[in-house]
Every structure is written in structure tokens, then in C-alpha cells.
PDB file of N, CA and C in Angstrom:
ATOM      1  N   UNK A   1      11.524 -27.295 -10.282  1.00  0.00           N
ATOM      2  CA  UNK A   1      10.434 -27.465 -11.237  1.00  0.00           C
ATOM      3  C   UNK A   1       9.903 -26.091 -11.624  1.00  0.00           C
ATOM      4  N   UNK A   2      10.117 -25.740 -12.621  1.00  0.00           N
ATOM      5  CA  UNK A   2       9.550 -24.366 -13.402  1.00  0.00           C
ATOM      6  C   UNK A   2       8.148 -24.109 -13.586  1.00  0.00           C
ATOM      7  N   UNK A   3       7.140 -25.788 -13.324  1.00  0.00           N
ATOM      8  CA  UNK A   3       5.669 -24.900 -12.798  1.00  0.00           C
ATOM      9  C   UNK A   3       5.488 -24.802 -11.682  1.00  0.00           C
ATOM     10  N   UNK A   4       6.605 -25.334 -10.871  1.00  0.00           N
ATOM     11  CA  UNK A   4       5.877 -25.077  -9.713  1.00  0.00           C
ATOM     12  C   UNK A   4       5.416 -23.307  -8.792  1.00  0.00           C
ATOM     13  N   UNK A   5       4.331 -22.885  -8.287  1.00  0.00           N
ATOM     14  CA  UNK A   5       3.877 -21.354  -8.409  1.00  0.00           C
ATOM     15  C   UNK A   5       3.053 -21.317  -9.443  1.00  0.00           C
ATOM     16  N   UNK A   6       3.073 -22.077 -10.621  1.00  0.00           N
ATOM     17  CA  UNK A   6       2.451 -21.674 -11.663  1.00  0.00           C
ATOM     18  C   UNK A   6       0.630 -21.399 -11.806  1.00  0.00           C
ATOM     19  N   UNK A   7       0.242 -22.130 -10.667  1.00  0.00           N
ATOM     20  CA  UNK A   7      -1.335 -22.199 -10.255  1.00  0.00           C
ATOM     21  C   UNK A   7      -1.551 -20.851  -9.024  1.00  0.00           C
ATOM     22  N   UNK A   8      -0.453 -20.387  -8.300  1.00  0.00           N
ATOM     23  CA  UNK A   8      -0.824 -19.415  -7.339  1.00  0.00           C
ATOM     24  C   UNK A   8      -0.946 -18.058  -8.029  1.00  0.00           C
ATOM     25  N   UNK A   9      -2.108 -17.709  -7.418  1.00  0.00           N
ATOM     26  CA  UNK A   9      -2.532 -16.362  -7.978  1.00  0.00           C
ATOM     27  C   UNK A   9      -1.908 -15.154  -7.954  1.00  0.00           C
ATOM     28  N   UNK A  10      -1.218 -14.617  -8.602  1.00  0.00           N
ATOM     29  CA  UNK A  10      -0.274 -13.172  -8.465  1.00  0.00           C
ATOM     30  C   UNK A  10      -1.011 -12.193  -6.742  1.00  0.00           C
ATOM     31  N   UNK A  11      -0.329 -11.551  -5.733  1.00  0.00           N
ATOM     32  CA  UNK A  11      -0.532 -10.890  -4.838  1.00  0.00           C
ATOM     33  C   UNK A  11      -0.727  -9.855  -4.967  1.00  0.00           C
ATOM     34  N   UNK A  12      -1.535  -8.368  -4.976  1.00  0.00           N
ATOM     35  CA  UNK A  12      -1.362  -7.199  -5.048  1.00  0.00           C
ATOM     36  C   UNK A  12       0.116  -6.824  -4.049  1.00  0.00           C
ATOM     37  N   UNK A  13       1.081  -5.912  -4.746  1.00  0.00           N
ATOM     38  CA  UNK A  13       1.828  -5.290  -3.824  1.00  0.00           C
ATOM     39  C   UNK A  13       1.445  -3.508  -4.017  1.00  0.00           C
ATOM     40  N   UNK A  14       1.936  -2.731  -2.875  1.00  0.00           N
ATOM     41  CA  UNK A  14       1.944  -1.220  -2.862  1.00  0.00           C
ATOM     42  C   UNK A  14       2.887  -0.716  -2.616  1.00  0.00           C
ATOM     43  N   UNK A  15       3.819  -1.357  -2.124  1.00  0.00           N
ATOM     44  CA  UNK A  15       5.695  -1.326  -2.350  1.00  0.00           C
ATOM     45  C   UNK A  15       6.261  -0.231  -1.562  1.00  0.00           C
ATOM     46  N   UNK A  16       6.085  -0.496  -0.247  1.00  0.00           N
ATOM     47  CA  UNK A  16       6.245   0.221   1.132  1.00  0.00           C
ATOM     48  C   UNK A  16       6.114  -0.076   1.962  1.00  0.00           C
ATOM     49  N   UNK A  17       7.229   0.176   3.124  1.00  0.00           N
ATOM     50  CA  UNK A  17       6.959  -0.498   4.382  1.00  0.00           C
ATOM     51  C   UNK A  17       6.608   0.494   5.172  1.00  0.00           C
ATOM     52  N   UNK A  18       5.652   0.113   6.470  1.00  0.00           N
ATOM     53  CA  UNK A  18       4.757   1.600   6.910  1.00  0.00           C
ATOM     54  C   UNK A  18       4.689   0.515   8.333  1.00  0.00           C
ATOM     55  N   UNK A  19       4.327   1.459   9.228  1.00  0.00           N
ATOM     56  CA  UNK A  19       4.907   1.171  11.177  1.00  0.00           C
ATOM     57  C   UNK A  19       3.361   1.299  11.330  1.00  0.00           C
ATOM     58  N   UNK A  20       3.052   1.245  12.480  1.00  0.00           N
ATOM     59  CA  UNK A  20       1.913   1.776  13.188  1.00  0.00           C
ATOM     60  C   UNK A  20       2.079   3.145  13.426  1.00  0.00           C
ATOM     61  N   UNK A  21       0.928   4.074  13.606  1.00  0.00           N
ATOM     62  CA  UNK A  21       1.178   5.557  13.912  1.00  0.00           C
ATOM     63  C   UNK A  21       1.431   5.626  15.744  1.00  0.00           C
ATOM     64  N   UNK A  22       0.802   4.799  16.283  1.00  0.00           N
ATOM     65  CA  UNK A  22       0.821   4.574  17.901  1.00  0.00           C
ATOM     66  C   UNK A  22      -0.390   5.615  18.094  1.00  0.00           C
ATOM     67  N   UNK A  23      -1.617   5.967  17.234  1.00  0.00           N
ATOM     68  CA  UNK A  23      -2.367   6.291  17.397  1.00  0.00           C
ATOM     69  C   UNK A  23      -3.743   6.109  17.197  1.00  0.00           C
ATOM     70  N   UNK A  24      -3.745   4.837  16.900  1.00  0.00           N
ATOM     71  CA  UNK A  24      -4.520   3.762  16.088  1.00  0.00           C
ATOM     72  C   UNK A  24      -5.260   3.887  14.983  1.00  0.00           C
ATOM     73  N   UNK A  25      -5.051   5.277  13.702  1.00  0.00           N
ATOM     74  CA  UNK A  25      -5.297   5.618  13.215  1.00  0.00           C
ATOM     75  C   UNK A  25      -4.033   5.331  11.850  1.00  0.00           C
ATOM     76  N   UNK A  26      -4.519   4.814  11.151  1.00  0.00           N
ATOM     77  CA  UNK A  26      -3.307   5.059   9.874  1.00  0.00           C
ATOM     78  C   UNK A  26      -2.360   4.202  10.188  1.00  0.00           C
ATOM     79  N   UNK A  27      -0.860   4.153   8.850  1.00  0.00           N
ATOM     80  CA  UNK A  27       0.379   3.698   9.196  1.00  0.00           C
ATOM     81  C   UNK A  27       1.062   4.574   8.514  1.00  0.00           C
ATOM     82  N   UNK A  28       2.165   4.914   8.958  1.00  0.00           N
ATOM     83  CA  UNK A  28       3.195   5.802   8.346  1.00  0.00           C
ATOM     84  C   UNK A  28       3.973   5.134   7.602  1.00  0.00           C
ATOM     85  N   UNK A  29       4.683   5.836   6.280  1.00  0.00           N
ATOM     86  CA  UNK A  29       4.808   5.032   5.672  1.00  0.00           C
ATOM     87  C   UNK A  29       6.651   5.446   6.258  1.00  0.00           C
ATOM     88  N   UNK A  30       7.918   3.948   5.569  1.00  0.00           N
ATOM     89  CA  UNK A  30       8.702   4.340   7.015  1.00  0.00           C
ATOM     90  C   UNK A  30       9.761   4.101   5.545  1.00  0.00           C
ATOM     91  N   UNK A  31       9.374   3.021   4.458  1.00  0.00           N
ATOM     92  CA  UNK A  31      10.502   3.220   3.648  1.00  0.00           C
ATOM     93  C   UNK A  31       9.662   3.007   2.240  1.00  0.00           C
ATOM     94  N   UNK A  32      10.172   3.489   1.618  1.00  0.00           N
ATOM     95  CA  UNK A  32       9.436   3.738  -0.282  1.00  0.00           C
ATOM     96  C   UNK A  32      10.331   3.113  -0.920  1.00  0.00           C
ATOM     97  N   UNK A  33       9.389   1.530  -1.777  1.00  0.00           N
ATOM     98  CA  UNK A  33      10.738   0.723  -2.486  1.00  0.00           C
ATOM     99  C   UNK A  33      10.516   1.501  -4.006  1.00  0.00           C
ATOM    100  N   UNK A  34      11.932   1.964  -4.581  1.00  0.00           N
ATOM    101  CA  UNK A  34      12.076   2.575  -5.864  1.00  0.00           C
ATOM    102  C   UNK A  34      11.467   1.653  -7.004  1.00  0.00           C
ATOM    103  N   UNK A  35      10.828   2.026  -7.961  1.00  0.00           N
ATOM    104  CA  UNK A  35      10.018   1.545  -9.045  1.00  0.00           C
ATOM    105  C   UNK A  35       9.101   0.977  -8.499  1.00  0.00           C
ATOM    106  N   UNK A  36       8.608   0.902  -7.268  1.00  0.00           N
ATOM    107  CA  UNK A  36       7.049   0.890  -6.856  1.00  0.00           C
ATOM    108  C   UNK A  36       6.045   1.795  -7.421  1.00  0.00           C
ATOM    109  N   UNK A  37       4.516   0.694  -7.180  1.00  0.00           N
ATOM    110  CA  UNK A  37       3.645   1.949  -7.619  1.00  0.00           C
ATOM    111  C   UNK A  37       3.238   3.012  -6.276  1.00  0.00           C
ATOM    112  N   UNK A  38       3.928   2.825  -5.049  1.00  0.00           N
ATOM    113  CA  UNK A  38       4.060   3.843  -3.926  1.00  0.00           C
ATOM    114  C   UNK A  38       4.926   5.098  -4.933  1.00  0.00           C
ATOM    115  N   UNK A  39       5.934   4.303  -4.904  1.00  0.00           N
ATOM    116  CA  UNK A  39       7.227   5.730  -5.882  1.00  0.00           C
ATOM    117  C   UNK A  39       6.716   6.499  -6.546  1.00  0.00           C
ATOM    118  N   UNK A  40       5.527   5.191  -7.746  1.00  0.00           N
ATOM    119  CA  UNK A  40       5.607   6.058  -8.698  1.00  0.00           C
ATOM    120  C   UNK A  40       4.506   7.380  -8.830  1.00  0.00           C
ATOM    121  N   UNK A  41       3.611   6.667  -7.409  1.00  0.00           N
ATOM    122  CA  UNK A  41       2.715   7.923  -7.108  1.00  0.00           C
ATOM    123  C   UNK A  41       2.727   8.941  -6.200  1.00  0.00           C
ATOM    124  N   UNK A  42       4.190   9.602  -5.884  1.00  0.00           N
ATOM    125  CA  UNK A  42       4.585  10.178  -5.255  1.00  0.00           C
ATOM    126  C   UNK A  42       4.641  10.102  -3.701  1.00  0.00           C
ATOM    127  N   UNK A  43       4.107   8.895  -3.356  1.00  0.00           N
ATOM    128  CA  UNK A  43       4.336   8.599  -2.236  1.00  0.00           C
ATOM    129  C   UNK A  43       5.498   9.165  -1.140  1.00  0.00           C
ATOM    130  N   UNK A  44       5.323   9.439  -0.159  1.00  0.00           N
ATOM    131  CA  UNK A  44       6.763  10.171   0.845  1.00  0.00           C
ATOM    132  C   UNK A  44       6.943   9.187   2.163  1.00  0.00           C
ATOM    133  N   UNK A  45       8.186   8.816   2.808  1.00  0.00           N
ATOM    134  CA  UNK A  45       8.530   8.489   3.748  1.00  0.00           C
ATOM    135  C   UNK A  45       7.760   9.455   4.798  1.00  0.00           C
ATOM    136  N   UNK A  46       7.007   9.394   5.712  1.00  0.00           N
ATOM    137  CA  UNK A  46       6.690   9.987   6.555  1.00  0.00           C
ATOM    138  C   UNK A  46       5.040  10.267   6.046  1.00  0.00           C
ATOM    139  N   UNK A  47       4.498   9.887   4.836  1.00  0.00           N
ATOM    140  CA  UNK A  47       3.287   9.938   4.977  1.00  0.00           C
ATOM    141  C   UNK A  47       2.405   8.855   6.105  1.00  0.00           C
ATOM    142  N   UNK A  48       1.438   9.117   6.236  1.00  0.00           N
ATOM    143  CA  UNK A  48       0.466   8.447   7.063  1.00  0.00           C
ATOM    144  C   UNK A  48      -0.693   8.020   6.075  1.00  0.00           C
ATOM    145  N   UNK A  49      -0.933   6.696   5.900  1.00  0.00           N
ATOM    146  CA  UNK A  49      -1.768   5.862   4.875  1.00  0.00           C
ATOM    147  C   UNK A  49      -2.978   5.732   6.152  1.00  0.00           C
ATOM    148  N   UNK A  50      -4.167   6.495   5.647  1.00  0.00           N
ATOM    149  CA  UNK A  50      -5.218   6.309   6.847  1.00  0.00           C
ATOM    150  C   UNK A  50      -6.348   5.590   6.044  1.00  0.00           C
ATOM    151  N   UNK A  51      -6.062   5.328   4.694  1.00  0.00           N
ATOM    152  CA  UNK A  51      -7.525   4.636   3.998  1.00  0.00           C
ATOM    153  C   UNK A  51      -7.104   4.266   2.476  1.00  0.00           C
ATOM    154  N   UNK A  52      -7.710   3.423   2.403  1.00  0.00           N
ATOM    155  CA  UNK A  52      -7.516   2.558   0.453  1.00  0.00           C
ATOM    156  C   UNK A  52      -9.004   2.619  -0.223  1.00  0.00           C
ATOM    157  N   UNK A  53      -9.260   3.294  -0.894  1.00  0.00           N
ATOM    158  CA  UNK A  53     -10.392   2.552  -1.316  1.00  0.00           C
ATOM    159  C   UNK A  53     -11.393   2.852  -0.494  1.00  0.00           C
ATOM    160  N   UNK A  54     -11.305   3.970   0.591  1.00  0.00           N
ATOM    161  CA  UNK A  54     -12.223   4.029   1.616  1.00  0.00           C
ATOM    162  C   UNK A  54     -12.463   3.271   2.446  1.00  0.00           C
ATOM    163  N   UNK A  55     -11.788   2.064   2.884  1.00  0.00           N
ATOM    164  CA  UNK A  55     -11.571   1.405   3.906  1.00  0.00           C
ATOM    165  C   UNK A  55     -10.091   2.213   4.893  1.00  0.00           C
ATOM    166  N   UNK A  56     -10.713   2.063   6.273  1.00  0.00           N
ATOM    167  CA  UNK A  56     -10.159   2.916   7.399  1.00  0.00           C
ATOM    168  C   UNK A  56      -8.863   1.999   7.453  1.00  0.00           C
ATOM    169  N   UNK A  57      -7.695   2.393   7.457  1.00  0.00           N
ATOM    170  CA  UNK A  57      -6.527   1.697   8.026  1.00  0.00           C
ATOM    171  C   UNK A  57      -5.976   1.756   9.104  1.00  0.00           C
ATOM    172  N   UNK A  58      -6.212   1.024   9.901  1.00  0.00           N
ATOM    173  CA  UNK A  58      -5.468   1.164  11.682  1.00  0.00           C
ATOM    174  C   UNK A  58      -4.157   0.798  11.950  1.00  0.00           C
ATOM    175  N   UNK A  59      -3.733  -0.011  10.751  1.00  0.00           N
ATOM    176  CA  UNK A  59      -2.443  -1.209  11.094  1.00  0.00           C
ATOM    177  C   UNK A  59      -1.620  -1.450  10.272  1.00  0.00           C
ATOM    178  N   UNK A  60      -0.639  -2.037  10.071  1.00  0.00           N
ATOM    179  CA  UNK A  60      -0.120  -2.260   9.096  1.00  0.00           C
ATOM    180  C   UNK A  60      -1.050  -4.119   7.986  1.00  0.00           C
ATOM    181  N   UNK A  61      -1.579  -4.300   9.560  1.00  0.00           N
ATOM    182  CA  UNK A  61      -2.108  -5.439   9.131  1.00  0.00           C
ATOM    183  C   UNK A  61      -3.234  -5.401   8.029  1.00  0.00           C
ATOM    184  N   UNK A  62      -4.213  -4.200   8.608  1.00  0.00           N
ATOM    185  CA  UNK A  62      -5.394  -3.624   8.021  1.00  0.00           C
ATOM    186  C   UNK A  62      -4.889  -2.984   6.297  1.00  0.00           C
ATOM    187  N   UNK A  63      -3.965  -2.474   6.578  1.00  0.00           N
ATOM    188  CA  UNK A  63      -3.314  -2.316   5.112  1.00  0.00           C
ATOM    189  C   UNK A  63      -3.082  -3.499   4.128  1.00  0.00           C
ATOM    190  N   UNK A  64      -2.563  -4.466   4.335  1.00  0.00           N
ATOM    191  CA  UNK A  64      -2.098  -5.614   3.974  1.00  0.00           C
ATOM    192  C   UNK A  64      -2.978  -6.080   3.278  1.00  0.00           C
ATOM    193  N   UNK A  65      -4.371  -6.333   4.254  1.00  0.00           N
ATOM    194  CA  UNK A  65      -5.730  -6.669   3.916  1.00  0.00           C
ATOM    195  C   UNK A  65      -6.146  -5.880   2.993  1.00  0.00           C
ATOM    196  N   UNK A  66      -6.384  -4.769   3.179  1.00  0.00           N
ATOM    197  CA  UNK A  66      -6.945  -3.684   1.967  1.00  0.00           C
ATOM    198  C   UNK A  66      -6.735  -4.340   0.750  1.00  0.00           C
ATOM    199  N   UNK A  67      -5.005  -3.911   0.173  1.00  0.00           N
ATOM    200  CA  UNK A  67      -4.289  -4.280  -0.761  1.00  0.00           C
ATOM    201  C   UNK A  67      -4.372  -5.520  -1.780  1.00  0.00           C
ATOM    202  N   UNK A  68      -5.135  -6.756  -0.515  1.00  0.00           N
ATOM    203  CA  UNK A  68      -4.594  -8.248  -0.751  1.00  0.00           C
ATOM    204  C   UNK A  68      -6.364  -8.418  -1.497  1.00  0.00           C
ATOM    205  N   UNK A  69      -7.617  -7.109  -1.477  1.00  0.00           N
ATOM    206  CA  UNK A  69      -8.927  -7.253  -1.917  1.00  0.00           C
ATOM    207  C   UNK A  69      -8.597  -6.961  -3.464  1.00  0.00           C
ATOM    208  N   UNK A  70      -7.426  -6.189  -3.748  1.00  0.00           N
ATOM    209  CA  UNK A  70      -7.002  -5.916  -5.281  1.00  0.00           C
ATOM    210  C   UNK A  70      -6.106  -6.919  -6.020  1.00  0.00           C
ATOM    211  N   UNK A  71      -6.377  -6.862  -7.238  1.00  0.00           N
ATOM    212  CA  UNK A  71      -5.543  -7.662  -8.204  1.00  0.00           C
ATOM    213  C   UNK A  71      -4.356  -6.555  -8.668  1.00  0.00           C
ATOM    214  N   UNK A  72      -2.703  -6.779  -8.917  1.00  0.00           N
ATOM    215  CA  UNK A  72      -1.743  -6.386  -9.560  1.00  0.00           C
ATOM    216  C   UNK A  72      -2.587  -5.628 -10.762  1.00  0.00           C
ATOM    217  N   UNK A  73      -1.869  -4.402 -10.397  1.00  0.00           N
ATOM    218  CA  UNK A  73      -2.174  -3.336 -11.952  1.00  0.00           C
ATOM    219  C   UNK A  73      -3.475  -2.905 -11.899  1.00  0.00           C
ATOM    220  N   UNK A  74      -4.300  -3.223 -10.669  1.00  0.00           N
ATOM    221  CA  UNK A  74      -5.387  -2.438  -9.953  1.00  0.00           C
ATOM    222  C   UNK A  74      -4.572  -0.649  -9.603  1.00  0.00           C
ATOM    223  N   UNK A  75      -5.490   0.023  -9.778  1.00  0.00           N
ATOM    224  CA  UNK A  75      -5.225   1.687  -9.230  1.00  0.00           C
ATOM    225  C   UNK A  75      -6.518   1.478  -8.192  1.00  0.00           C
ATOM    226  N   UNK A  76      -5.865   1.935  -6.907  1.00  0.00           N
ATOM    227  CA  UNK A  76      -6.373   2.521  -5.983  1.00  0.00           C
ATOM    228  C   UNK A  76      -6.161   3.548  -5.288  1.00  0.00           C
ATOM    229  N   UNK A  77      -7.529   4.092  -4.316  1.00  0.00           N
ATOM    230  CA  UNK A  77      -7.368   5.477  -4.034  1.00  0.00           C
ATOM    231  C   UNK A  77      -6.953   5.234  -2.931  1.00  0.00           C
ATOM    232  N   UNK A  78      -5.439   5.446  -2.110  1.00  0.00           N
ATOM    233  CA  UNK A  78      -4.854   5.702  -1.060  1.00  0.00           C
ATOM    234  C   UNK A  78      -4.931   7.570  -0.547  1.00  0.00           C
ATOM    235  N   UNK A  79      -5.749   7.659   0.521  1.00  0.00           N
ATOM    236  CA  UNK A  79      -6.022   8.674   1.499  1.00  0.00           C
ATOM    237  C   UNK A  79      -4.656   8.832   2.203  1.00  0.00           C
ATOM    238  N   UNK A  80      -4.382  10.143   2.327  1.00  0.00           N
ATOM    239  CA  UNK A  80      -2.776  10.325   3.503  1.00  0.00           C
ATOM    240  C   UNK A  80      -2.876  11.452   4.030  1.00  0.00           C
ATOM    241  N   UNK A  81      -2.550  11.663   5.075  1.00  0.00           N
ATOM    242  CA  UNK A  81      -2.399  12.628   5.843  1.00  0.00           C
ATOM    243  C   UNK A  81      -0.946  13.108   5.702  1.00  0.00           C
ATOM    244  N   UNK A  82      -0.403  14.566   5.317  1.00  0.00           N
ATOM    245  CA  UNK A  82       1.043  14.571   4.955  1.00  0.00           C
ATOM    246  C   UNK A  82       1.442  16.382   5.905  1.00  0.00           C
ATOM    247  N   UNK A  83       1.730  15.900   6.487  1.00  0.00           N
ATOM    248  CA  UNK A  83       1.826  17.169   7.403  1.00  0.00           C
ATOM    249  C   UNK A  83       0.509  18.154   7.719  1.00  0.00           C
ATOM    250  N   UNK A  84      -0.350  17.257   7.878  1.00  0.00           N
ATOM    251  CA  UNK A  84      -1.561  17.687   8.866  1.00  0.00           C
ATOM    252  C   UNK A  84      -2.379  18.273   7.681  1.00  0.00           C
ATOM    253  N   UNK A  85      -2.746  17.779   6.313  1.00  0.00           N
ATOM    254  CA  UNK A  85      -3.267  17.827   5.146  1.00  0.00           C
ATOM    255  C   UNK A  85      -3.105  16.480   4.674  1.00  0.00           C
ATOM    256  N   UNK A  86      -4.883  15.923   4.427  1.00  0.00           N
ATOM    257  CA  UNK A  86      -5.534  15.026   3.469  1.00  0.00           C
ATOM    258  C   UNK A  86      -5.286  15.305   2.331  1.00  0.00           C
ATOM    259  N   UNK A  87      -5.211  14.211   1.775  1.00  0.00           N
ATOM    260  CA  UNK A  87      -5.278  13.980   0.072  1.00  0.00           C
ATOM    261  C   UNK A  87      -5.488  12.692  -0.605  1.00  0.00           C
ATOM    262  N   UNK A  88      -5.721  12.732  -1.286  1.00  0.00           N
ATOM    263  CA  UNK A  88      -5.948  11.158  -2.148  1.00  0.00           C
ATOM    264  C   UNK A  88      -5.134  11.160  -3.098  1.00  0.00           C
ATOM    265  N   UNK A  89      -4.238   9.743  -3.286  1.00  0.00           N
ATOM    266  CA  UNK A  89      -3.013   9.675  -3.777  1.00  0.00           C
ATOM    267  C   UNK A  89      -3.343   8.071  -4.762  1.00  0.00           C
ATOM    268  N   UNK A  90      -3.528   8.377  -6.191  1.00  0.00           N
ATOM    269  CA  UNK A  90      -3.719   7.198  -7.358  1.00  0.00           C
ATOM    270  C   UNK A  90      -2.698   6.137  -6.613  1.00  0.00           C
ATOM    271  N   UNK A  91      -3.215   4.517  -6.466  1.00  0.00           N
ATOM    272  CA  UNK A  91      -1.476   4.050  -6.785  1.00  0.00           C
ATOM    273  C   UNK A  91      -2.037   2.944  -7.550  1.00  0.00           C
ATOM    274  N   UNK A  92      -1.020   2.439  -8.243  1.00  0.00           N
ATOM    275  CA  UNK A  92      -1.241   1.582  -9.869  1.00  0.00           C
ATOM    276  C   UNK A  92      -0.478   0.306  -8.158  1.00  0.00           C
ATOM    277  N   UNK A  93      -1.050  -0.749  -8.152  1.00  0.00           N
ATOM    278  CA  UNK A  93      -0.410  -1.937  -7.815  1.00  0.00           C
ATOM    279  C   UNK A  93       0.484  -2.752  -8.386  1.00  0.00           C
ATOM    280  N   UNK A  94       1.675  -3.187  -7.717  1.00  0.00           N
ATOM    281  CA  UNK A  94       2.504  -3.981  -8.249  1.00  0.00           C
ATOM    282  C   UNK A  94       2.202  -5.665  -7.870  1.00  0.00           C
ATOM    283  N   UNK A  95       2.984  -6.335  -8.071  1.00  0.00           N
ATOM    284  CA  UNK A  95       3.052  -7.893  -7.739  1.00  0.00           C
ATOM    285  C   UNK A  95       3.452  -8.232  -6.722  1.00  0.00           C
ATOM    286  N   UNK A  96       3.381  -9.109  -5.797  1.00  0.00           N
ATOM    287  CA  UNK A  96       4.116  -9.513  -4.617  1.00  0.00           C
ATOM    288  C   UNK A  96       4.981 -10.395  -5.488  1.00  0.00           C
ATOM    289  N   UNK A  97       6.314 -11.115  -4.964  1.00  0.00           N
ATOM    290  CA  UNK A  97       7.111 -11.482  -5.626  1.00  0.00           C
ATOM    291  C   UNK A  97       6.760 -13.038  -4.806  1.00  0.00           C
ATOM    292  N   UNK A  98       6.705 -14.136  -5.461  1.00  0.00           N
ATOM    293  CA  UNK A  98       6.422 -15.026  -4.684  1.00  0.00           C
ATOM    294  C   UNK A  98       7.718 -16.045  -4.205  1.00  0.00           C
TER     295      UNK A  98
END
């Protein structure tokens, strides 16, 4: 059935998979999916995502959550730690694919 989905609300995605740091601070990010809005905001394998929006990220779970407060094609401010230097990194949100 071609409506069926048709009532569920699109998901924010950020289009990266990210570990725990094992320091309860942040998640590293571990793989960058291409034509994400991670990609397209220069995002790096090995960054550490410690905040969205100014909410603290501990987890991958806490990330999830962040993400899931935005609507698709929301820009948010993702905080990273990238070899022992902060920065704030735009990312345009994509869709979860349902």
C-alpha cells in the first residue's frame, strides 16, 4: 500500500555513525555517510561530537535524542573536539529513511 508511512512524520538524520568516547563525554564520530549533511559539513571520522545545539552529548543515545528535537533541513550547531581543538560545525539535517 503506497500510503502506508504516509501519516509518519519525517525523522531528523545527521548521517554518521559515532561510538562512545569511553569517557563519558562526547561520541566519536567512527563512519561519515557520503551526501550527508555530516559530509557536507565537513565532518571527519575521528571527530568527537560533545554538543548540538548546546545540549551536552554523553552517548550515542544522547545524540540520537538531540537530533530527533529537530525537523529534516533544520541547521544545527554541532560542537567537536578535533585533535584537542573546539569548534562549532553548521550541519543542514537530512531524513531518516523510514
Amino acid at each position: 500500500d503506497e500510503r502506508r508511512g504516509a501519516n509518519v512524520p519525517a525523522r531528523a538524520l545527521m548521517g554518521g555513525t559515532t561510538q562512545p568516547t569511553g569517557e563519558g563525554l562526547g561520541v566519536e564520530a567512527v563512519e561519515i555517510a557520503d551526501g550527508s549533511g555530516a559530509a557536507d559539513s565537513g565532518l571527519r571520522v575521528g571527530d568527537v561530537i560533545v554538543a548540538v545545539d548546546g545540549t551536552e552529548i554523553t552517548d550515542p543515545t544522547s545524540l540520537g535524542a538531540a537530533v530527533a528535537t529537530h525537523q529534516p533541513g533544520e541547521t544545527v550547531t554541532v560542537t567537536i573536539d578535533r585533535n584537542g581543538s573546539t569548534q562549532d560545525v553548521p550541519v543542514t539535517l537530512g531524513t531518516r529513511p523510514t
